[in-house]
N, C-alpha and C. Protein backbone atom coordinates (compact mmCIF):
# COMPACT_ATOMS: atom_id res chain seq x y z
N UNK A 1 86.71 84.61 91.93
CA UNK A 1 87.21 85.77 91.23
C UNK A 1 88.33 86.37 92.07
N UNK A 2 89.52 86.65 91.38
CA UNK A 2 90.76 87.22 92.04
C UNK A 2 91.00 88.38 91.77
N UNK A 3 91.77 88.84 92.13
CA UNK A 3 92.60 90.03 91.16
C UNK A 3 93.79 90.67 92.05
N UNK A 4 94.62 91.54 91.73
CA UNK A 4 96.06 91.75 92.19
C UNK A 4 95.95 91.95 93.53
N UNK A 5 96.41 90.53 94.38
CA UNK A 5 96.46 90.84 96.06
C UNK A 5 95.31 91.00 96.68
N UNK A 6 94.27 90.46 96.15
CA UNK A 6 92.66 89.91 96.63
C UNK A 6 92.27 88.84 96.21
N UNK A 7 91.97 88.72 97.05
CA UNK A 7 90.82 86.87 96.87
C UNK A 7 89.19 87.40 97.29
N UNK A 8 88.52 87.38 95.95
CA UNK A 8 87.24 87.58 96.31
C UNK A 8 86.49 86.52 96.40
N UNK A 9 85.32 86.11 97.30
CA UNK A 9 84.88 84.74 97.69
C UNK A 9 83.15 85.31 97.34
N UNK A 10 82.99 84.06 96.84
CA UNK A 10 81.22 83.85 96.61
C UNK A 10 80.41 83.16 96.47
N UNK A 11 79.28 83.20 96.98
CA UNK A 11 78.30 81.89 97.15
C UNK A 11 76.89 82.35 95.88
N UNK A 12 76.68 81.57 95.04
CA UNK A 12 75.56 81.80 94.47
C UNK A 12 75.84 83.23 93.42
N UNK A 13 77.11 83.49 92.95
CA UNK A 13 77.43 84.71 92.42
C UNK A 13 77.98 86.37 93.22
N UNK A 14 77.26 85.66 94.66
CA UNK A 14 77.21 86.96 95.62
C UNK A 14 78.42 87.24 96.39
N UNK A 15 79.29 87.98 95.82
CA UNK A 15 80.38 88.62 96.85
C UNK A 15 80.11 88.59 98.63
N UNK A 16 80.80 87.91 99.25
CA UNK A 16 80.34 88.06 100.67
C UNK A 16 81.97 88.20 101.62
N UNK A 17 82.73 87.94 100.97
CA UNK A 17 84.16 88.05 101.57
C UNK A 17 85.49 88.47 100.52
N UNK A 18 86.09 89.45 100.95
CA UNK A 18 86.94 89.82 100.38
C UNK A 18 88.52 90.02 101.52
N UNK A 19 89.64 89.04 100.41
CA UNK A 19 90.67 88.92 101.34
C UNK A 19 91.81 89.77 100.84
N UNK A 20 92.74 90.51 101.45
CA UNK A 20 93.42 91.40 100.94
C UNK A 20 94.45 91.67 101.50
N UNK A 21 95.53 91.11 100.35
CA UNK A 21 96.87 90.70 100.96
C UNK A 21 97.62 91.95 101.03
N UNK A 22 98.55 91.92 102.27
CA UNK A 22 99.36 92.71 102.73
C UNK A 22 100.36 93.34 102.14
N UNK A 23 100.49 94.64 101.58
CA UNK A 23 101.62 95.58 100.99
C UNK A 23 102.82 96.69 101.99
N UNK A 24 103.12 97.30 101.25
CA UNK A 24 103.79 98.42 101.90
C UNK A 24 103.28 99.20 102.96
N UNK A 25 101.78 99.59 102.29
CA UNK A 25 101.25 100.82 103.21
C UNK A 25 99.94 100.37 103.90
N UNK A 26 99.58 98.87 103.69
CA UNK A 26 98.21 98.60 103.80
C UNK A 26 98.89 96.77 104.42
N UNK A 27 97.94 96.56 105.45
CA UNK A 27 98.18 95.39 106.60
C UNK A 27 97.15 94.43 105.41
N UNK A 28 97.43 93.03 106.13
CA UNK A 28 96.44 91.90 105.00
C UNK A 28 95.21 92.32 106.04
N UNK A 29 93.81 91.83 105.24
CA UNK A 29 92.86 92.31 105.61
C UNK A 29 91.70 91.52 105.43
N UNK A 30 90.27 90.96 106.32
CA UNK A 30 89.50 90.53 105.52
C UNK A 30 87.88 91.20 105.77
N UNK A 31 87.52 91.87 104.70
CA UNK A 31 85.98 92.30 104.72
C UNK A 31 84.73 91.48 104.36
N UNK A 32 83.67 91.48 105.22
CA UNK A 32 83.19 90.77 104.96
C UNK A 32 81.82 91.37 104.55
N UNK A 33 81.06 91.47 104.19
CA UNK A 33 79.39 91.32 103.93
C UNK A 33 78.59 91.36 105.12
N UNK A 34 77.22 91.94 105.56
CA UNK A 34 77.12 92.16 106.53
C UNK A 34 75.33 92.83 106.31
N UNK A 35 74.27 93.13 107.49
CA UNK A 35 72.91 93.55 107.29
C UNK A 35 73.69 94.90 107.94
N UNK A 36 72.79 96.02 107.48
CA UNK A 36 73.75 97.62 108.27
C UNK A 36 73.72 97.36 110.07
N UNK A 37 72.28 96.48 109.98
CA UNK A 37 72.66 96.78 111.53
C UNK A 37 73.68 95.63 112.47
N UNK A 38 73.95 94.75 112.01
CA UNK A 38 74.80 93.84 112.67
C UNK A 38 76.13 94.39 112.18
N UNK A 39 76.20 95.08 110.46
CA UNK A 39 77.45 96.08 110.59
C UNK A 39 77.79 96.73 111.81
N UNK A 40 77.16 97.66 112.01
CA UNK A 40 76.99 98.86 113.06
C UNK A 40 77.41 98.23 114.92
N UNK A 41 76.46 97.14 114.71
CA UNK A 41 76.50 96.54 115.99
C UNK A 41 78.14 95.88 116.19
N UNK A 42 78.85 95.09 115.38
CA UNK A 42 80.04 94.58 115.49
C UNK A 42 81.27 95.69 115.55
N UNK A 43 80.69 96.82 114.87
CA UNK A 43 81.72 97.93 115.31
C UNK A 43 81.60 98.29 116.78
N UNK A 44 80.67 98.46 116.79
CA UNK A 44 80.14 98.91 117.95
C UNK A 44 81.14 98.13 119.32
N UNK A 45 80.91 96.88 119.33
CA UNK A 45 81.34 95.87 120.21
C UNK A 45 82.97 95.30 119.93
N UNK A 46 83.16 95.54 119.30
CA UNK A 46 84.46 95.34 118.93
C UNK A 46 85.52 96.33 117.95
N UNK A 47 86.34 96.95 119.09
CA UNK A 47 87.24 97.98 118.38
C UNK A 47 87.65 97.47 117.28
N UNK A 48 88.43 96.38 116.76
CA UNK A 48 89.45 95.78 115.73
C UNK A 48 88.13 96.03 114.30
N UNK A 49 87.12 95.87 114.42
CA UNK A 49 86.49 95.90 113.12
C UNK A 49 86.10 97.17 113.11
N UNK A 50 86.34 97.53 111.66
CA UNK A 50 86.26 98.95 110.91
C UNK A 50 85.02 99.09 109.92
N UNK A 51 84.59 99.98 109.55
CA UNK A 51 83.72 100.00 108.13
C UNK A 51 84.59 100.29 106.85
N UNK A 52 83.76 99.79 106.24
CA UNK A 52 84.87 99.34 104.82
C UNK A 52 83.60 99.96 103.82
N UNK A 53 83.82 100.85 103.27
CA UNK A 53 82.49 101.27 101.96
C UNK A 53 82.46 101.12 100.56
N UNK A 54 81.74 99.81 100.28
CA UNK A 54 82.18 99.90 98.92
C UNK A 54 80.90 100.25 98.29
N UNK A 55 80.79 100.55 96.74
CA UNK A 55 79.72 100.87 95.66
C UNK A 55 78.72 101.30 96.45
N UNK A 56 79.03 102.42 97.66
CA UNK A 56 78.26 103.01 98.65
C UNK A 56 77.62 102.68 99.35
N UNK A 57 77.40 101.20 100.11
CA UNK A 57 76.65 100.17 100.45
C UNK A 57 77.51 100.25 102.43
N UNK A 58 76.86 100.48 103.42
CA UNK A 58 77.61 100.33 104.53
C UNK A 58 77.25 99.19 105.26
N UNK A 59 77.12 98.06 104.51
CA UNK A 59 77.35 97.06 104.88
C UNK A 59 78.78 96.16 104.85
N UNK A 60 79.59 96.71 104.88
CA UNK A 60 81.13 96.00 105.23
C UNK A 60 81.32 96.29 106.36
N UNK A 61 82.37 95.27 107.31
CA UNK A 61 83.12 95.24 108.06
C UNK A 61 84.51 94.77 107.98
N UNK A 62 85.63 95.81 108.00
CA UNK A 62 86.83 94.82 107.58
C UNK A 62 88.08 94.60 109.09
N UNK A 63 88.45 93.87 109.20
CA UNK A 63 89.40 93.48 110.65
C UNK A 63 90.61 93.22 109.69
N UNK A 64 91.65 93.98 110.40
CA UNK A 64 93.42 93.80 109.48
C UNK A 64 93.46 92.60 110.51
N UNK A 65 94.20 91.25 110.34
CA UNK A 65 94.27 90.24 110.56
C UNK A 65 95.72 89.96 111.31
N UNK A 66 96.58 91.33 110.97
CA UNK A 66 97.80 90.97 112.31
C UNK A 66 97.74 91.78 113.25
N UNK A 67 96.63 92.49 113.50
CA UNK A 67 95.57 93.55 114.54
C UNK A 67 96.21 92.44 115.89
N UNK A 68 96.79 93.17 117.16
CA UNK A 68 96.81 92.28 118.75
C UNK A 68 95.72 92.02 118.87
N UNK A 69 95.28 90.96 119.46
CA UNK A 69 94.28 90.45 120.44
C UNK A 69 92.60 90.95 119.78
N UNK A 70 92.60 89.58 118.83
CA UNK A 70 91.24 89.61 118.38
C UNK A 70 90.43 88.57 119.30
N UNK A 71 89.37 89.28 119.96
CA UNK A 71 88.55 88.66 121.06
C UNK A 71 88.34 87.41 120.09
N UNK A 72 88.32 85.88 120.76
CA UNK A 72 87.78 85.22 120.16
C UNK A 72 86.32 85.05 119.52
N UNK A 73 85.02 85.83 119.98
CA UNK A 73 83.66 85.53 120.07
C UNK A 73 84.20 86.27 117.91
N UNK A 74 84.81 87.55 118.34
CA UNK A 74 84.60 87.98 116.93
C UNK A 74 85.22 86.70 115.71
N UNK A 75 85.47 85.92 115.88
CA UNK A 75 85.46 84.64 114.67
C UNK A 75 84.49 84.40 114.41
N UNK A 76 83.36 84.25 115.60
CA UNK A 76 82.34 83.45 115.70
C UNK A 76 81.02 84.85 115.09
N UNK A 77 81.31 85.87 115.45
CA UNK A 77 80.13 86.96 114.85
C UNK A 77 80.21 87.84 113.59
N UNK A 78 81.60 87.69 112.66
CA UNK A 78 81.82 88.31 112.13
C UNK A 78 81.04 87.35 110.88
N UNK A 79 81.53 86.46 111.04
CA UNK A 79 80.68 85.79 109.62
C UNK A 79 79.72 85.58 109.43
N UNK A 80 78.46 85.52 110.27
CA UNK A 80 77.00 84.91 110.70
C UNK A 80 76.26 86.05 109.65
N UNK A 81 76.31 87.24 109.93
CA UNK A 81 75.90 88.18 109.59
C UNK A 81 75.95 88.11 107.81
N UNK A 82 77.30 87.65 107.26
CA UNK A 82 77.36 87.54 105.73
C UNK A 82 76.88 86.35 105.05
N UNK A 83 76.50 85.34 106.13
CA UNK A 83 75.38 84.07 105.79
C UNK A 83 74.26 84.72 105.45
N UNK A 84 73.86 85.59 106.60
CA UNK A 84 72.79 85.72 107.01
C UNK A 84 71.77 86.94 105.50
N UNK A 85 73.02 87.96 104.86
CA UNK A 85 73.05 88.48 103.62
C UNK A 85 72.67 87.51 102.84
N UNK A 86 73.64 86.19 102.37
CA UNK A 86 73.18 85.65 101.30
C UNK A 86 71.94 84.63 101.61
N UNK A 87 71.95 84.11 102.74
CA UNK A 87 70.28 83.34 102.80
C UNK A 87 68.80 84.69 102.55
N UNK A 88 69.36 85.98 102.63
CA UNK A 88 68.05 86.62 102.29
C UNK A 88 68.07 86.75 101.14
N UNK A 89 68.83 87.15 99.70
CA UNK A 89 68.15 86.93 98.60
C UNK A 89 68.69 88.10 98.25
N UNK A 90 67.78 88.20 97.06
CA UNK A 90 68.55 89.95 96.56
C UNK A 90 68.02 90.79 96.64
């Protein structure tokens, strides 16, 4: 599912990544899906990721993607967490 300057991604119907291309006033961006507390925790540990709130749910994390110096580990922790959403179910 797309729509103007997003790429929404999904496994099994379930929204877990949303990509969001770069405009005037807003950097490209990607949010991902997330449990609140590994949300919380990745902010926590890493400045570059933000909370992102959608349909009131604070499980997003979103990182602008031409952000300086994204620690490498955050490639590796940002996504685990939105597996880890859709292997639990609904």
């Amino acid at each position: 599912m797309n729509g103007p300057g997003m790429a929404l991604f999904q496994v099994a119907g379930k929204i877990f990544a949303v990509l969001t291309e770069a405009e005037a006033l807003r950097p490209e961006q990607v949010t991902l899906k997330s449990d609140a507390e590994s949300a919380l925790h990745l902010r926590e540990q890493y400045p570059v990721v933000s909370p992102r709130f959608y349909a009131r749910l604070r499980r997003w994390n979103t990182v602008v993607l031409s952000a300086p110096r994204h620690p490498r580990p955050l490639a590796y922790a940002l996504p685990a967490p939105a597996v880890n959403v859709l292997r639990a179910g609904p």
